[in-house]
PDB file of N, CA and C in Angstrom:
ATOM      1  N   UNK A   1       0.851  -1.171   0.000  1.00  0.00           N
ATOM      2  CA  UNK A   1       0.000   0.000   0.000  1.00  0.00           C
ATOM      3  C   UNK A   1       0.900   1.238   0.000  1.00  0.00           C
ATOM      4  N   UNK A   2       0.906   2.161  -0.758  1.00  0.00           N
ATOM      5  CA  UNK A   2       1.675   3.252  -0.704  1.00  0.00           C
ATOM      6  C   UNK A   2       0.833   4.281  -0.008  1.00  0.00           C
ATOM      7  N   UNK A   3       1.098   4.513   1.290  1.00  0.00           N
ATOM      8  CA  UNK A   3       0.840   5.645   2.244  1.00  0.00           C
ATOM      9  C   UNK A   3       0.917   6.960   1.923  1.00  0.00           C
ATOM     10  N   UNK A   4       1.653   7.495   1.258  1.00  0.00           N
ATOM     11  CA  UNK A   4       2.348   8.890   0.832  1.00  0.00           C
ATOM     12  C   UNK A   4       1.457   9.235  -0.957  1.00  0.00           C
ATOM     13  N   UNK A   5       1.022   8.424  -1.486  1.00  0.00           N
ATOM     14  CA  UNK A   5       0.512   8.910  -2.542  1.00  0.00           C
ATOM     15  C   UNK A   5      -0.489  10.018  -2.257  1.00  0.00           C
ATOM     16  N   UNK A   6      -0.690  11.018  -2.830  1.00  0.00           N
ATOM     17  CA  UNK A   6      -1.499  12.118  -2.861  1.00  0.00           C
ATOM     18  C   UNK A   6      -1.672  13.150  -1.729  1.00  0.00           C
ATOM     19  N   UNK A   7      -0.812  12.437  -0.583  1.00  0.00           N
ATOM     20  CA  UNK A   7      -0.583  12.836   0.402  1.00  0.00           C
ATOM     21  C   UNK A   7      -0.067  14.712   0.453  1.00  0.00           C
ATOM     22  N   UNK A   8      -0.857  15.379   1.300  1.00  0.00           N
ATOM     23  CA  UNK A   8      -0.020  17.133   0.618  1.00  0.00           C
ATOM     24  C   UNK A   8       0.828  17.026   1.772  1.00  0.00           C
ATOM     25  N   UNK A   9       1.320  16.365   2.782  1.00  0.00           N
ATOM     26  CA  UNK A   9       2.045  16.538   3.984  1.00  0.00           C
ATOM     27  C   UNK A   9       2.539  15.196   4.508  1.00  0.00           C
ATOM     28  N   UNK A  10       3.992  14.965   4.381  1.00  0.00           N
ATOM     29  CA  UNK A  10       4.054  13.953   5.020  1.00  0.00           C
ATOM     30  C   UNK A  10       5.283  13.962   6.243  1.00  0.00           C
ATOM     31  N   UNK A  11       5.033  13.351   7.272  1.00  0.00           N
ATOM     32  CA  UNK A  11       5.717  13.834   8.677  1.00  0.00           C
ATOM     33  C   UNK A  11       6.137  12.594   9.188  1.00  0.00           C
ATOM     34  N   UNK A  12       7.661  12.106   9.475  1.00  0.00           N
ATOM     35  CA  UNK A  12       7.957  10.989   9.917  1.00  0.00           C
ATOM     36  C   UNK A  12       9.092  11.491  10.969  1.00  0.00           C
ATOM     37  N   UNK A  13       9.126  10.470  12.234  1.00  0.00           N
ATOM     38  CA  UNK A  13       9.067  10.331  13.423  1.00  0.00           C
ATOM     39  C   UNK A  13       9.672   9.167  13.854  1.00  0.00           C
ATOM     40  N   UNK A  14      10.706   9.367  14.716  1.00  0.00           N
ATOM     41  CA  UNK A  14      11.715   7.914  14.900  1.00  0.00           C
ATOM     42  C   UNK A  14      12.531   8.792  15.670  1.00  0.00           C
ATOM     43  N   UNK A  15      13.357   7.582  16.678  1.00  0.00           N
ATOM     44  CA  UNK A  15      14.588   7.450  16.951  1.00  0.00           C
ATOM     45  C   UNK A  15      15.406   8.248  16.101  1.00  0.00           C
ATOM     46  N   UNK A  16      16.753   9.315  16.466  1.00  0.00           N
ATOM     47  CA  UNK A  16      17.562   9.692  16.032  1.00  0.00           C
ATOM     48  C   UNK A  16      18.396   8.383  15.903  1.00  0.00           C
ATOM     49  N   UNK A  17      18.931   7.916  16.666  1.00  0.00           N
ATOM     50  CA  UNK A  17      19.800   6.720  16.413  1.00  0.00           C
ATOM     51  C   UNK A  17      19.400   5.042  16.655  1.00  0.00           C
ATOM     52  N   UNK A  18      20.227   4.386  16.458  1.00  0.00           N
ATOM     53  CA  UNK A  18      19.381   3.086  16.647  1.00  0.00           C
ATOM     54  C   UNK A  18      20.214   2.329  17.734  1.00  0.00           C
ATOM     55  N   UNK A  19      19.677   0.947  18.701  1.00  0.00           N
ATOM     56  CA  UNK A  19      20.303   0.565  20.087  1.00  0.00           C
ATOM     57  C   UNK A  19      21.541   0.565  19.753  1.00  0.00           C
ATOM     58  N   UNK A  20      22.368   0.264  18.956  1.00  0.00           N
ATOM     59  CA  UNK A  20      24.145   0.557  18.821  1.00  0.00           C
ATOM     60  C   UNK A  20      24.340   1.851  18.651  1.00  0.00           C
ATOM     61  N   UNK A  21      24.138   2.504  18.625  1.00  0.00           N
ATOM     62  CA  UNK A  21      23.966   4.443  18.877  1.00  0.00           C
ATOM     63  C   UNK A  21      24.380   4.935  17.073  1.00  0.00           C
ATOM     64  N   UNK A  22      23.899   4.132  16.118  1.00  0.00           N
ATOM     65  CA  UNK A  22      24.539   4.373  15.080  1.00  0.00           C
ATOM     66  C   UNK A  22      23.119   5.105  14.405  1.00  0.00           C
ATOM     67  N   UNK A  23      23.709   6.051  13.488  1.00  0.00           N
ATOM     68  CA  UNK A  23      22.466   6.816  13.262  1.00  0.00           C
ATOM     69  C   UNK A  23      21.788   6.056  12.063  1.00  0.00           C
ATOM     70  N   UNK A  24      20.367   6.699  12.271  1.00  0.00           N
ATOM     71  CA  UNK A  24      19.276   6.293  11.231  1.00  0.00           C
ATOM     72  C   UNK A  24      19.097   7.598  10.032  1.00  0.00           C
ATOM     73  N   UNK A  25      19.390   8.994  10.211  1.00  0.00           N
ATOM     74  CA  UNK A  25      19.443   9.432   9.198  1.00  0.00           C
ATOM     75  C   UNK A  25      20.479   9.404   8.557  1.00  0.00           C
ATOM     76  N   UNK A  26      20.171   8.605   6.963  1.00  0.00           N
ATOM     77  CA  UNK A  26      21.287   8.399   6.622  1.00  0.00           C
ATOM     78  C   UNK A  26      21.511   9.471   5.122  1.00  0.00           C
ATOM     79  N   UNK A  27      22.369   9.596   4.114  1.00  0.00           N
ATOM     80  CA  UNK A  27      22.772  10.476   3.004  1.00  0.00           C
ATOM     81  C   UNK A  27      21.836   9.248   2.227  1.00  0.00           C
ATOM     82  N   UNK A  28      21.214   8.574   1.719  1.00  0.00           N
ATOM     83  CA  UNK A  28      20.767   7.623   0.924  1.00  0.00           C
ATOM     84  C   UNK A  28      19.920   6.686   1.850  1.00  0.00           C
ATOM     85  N   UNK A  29      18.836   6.333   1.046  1.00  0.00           N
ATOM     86  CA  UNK A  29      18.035   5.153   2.088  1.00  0.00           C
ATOM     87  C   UNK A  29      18.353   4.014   1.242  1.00  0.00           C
ATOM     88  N   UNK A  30      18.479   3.057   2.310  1.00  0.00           N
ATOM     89  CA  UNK A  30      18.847   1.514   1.524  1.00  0.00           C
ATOM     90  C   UNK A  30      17.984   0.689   1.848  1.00  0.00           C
ATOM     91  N   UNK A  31      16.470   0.916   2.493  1.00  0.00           N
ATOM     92  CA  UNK A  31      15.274   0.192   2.387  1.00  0.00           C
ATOM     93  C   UNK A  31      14.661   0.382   0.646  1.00  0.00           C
ATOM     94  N   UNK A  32      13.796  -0.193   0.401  1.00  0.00           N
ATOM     95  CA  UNK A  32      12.042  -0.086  -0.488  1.00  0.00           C
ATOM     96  C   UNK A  32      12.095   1.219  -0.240  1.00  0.00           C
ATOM     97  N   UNK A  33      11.295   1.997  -1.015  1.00  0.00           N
ATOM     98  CA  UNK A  33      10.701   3.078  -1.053  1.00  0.00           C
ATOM     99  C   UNK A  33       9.769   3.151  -1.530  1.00  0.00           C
ATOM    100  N   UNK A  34       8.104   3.667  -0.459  1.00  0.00           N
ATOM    101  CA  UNK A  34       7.270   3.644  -1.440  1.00  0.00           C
ATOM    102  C   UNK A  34       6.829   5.519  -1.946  1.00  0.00           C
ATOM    103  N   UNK A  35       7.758   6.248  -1.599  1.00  0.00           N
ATOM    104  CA  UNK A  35       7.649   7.684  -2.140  1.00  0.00           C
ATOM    105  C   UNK A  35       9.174   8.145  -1.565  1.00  0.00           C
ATOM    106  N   UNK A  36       9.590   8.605  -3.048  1.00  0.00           N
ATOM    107  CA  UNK A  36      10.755   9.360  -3.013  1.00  0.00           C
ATOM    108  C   UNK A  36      11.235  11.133  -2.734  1.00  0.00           C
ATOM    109  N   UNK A  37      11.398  11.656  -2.143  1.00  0.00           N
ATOM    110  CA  UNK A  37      11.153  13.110  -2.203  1.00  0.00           C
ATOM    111  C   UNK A  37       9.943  13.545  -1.497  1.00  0.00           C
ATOM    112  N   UNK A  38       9.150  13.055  -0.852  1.00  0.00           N
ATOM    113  CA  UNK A  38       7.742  13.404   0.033  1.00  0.00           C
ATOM    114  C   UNK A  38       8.043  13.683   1.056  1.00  0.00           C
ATOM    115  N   UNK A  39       8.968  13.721   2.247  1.00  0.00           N
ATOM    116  CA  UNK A  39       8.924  13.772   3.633  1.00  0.00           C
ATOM    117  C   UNK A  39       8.725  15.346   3.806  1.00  0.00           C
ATOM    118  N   UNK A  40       7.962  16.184   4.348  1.00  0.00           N
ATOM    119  CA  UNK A  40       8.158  17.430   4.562  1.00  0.00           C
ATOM    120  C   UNK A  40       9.154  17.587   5.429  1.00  0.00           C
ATOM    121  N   UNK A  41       8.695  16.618   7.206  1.00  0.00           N
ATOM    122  CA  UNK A  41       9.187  17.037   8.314  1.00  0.00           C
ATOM    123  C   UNK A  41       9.435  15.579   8.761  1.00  0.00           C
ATOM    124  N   UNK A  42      11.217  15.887   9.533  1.00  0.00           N
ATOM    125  CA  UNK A  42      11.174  15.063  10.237  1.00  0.00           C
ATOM    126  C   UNK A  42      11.830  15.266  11.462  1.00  0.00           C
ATOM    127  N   UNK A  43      11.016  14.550  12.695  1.00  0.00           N
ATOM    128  CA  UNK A  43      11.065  14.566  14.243  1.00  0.00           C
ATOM    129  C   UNK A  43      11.964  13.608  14.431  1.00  0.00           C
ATOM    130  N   UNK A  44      12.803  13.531  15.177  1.00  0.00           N
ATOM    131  CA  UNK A  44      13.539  12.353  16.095  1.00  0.00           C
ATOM    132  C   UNK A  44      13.536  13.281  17.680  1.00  0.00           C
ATOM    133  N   UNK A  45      14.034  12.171  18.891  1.00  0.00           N
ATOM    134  CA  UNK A  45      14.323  12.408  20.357  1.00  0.00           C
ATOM    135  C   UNK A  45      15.405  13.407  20.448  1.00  0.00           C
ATOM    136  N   UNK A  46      15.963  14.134  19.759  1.00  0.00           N
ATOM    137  CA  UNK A  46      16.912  15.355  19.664  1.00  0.00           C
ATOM    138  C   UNK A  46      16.780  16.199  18.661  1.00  0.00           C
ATOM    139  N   UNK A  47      16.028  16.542  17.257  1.00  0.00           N
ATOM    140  CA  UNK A  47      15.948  17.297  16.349  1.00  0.00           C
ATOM    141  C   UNK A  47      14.488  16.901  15.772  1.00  0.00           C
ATOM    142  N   UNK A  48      14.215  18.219  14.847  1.00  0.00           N
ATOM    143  CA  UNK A  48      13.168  18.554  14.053  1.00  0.00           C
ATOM    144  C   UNK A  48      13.680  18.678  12.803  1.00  0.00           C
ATOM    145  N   UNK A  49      13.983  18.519  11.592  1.00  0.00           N
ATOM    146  CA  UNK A  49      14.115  19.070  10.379  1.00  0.00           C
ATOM    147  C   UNK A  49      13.328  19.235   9.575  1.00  0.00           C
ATOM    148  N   UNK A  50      12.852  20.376   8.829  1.00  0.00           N
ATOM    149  CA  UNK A  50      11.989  20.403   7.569  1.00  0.00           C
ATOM    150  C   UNK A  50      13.194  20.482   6.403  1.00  0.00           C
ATOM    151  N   UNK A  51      11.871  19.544   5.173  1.00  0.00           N
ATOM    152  CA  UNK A  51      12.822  19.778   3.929  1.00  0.00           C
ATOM    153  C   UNK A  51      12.283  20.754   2.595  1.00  0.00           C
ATOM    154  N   UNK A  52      13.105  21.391   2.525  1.00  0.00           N
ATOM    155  CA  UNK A  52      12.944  22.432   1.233  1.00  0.00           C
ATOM    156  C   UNK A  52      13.409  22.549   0.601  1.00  0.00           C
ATOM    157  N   UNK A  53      13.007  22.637  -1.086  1.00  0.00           N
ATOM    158  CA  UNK A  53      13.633  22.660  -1.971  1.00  0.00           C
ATOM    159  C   UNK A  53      14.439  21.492  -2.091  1.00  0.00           C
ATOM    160  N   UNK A  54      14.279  20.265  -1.745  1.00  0.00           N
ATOM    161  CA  UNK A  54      15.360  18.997  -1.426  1.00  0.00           C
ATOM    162  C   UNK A  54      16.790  19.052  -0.859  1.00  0.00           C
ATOM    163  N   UNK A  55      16.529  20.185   0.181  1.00  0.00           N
ATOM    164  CA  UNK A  55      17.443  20.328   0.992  1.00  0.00           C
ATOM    165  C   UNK A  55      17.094  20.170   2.646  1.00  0.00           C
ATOM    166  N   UNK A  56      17.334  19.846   3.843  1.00  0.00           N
ATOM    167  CA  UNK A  56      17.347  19.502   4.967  1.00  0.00           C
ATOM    168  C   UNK A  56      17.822  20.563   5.924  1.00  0.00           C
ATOM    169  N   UNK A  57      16.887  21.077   6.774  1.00  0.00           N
ATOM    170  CA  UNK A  57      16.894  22.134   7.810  1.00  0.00           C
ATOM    171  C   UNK A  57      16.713  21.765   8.699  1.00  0.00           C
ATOM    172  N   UNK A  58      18.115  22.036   9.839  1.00  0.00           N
ATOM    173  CA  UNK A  58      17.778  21.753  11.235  1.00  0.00           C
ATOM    174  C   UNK A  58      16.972  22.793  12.078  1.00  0.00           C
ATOM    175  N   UNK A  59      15.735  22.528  12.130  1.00  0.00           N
ATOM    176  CA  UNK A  59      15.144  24.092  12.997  1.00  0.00           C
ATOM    177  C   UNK A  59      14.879  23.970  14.396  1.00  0.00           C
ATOM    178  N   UNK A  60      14.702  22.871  14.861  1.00  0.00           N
ATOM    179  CA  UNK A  60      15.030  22.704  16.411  1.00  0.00           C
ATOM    180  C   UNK A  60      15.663  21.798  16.662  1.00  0.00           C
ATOM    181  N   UNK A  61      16.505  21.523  17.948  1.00  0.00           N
ATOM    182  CA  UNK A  61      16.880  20.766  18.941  1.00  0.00           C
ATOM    183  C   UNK A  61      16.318  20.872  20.164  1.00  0.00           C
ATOM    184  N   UNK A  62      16.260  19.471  20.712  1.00  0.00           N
ATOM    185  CA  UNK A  62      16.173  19.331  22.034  1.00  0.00           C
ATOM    186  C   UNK A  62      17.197  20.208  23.089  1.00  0.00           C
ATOM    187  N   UNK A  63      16.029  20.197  24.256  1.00  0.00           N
ATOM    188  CA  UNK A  63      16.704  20.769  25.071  1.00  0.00           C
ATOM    189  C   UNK A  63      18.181  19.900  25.557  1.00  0.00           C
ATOM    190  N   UNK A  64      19.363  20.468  25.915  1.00  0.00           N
ATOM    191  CA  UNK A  64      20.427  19.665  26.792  1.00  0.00           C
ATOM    192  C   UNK A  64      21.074  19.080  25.828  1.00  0.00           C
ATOM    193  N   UNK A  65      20.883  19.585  24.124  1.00  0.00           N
ATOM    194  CA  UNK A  65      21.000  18.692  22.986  1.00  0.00           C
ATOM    195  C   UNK A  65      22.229  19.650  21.999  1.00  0.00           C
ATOM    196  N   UNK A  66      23.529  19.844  21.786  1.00  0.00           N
ATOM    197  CA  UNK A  66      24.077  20.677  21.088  1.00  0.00           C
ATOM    198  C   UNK A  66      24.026  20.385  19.498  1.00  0.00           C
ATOM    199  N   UNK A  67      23.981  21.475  18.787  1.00  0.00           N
ATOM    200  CA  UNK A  67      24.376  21.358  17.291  1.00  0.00           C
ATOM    201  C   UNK A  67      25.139  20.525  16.511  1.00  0.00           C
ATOM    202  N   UNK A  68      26.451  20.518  17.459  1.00  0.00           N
ATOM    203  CA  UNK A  68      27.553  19.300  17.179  1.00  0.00           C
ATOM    204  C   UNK A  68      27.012  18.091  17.601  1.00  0.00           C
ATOM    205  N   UNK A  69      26.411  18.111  18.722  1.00  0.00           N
ATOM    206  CA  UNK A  69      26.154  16.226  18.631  1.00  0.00           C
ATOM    207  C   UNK A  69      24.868  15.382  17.558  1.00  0.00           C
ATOM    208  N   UNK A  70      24.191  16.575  17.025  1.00  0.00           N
ATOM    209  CA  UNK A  70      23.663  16.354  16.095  1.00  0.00           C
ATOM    210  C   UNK A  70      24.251  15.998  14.457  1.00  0.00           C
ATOM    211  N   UNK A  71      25.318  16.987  14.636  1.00  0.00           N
ATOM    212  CA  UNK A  71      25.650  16.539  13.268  1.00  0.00           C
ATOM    213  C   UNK A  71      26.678  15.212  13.464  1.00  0.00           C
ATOM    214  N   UNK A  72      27.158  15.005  14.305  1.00  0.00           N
ATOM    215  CA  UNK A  72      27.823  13.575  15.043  1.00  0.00           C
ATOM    216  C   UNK A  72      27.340  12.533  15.087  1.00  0.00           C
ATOM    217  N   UNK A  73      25.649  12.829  14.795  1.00  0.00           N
ATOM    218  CA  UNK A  73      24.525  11.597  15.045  1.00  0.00           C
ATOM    219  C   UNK A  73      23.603  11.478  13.393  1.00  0.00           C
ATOM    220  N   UNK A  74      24.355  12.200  12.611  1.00  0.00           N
ATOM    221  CA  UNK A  74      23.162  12.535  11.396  1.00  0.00           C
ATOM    222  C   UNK A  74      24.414  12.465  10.411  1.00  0.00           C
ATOM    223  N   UNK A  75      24.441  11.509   9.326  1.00  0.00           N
ATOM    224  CA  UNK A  75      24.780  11.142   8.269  1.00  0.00           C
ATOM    225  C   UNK A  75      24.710  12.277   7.370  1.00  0.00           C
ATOM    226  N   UNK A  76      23.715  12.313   6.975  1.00  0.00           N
ATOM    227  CA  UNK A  76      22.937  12.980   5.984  1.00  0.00           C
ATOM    228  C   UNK A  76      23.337  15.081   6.235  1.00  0.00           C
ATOM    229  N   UNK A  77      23.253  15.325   5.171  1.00  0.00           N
ATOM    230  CA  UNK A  77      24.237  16.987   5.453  1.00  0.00           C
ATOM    231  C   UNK A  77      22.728  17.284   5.656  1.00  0.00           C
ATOM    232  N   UNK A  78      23.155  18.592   6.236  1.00  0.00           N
ATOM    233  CA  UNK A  78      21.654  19.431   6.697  1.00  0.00           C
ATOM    234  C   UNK A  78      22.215  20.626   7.266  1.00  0.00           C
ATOM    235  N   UNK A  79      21.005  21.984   6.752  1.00  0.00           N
ATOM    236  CA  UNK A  79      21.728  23.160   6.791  1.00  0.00           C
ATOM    237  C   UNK A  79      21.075  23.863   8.222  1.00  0.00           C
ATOM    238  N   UNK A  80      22.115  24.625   9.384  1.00  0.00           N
ATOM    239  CA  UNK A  80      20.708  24.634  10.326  1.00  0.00           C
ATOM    240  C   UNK A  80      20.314  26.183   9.582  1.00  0.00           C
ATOM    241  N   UNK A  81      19.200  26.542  10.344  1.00  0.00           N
ATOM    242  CA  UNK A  81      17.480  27.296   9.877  1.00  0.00           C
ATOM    243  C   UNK A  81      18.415  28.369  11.086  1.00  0.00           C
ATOM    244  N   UNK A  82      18.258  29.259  10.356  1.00  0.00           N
ATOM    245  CA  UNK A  82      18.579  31.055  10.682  1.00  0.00           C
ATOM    246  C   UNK A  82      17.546  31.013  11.750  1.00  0.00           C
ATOM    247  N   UNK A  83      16.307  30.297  11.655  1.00  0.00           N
ATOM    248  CA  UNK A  83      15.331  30.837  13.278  1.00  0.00           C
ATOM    249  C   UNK A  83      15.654  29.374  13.900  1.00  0.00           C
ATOM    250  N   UNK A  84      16.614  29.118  14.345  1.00  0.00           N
ATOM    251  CA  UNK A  84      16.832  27.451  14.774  1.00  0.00           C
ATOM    252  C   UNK A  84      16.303  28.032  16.412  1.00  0.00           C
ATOM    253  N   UNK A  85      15.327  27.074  17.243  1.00  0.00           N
ATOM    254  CA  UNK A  85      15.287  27.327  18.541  1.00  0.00           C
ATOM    255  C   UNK A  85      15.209  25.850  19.293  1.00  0.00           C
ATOM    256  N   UNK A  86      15.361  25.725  20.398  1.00  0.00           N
ATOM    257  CA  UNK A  86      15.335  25.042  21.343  1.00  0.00           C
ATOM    258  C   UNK A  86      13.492  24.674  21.396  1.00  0.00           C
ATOM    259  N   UNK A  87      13.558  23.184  21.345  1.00  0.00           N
ATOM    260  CA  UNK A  87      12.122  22.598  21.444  1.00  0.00           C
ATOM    261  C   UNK A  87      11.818  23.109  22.761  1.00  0.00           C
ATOM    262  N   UNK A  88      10.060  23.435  22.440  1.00  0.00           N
ATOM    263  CA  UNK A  88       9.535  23.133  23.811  1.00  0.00           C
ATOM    264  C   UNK A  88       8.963  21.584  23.676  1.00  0.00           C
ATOM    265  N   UNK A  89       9.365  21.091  25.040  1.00  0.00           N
ATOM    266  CA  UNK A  89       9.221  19.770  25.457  1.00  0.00           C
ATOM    267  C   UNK A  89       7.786  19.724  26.629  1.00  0.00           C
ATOM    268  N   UNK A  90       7.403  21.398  27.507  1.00  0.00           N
ATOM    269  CA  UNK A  90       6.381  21.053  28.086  1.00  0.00           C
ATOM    270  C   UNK A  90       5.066  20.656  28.305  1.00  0.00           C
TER     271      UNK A  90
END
């Protein structure tokens, strides 16, 4: 079943890294794909990114969470967002 067809918004949500602390966003996916280029936004337990223009924006982090350990944990290049702020978590 392809989930993402016709879809105007699509928002995926996971783990930044996986139980060996190795990251899940990767520069290339090496699963199936059933939509290429659709993700608007994506959430993990330390970052938010939206994508534009097929490029990747870090616009929040978690609190207690630095810039560097993000890009330490994220494969995949990503530019951070001029309004980058600290999630609210309350």
């Amino acid at each position: 079943m392809d989930l993402v067809a016709g879809a105007k918004r699509v928002i995926v949500m996971m783990q930044h890294v996986n139980r060996a602390g190795e990251t899940k966003i990767l520069k290339e996916c090496n699963l199936p794909l059933t939509g290429k280029g659709v993700v608007s936004e994506l959430y993990t337990d330390i970052a938010r990114f939206k994508f534009i223009d097929g490029k990747m924006y870090l616009t929040e982090y978690a609190p207690e969470t630095t810039i560097e350990e993000i890009r330490e944990n994220t494969e995949a290049d990503f530019i951070v967002a001029e309004d980058i702020c600290e999630m609210d978590i309350s």
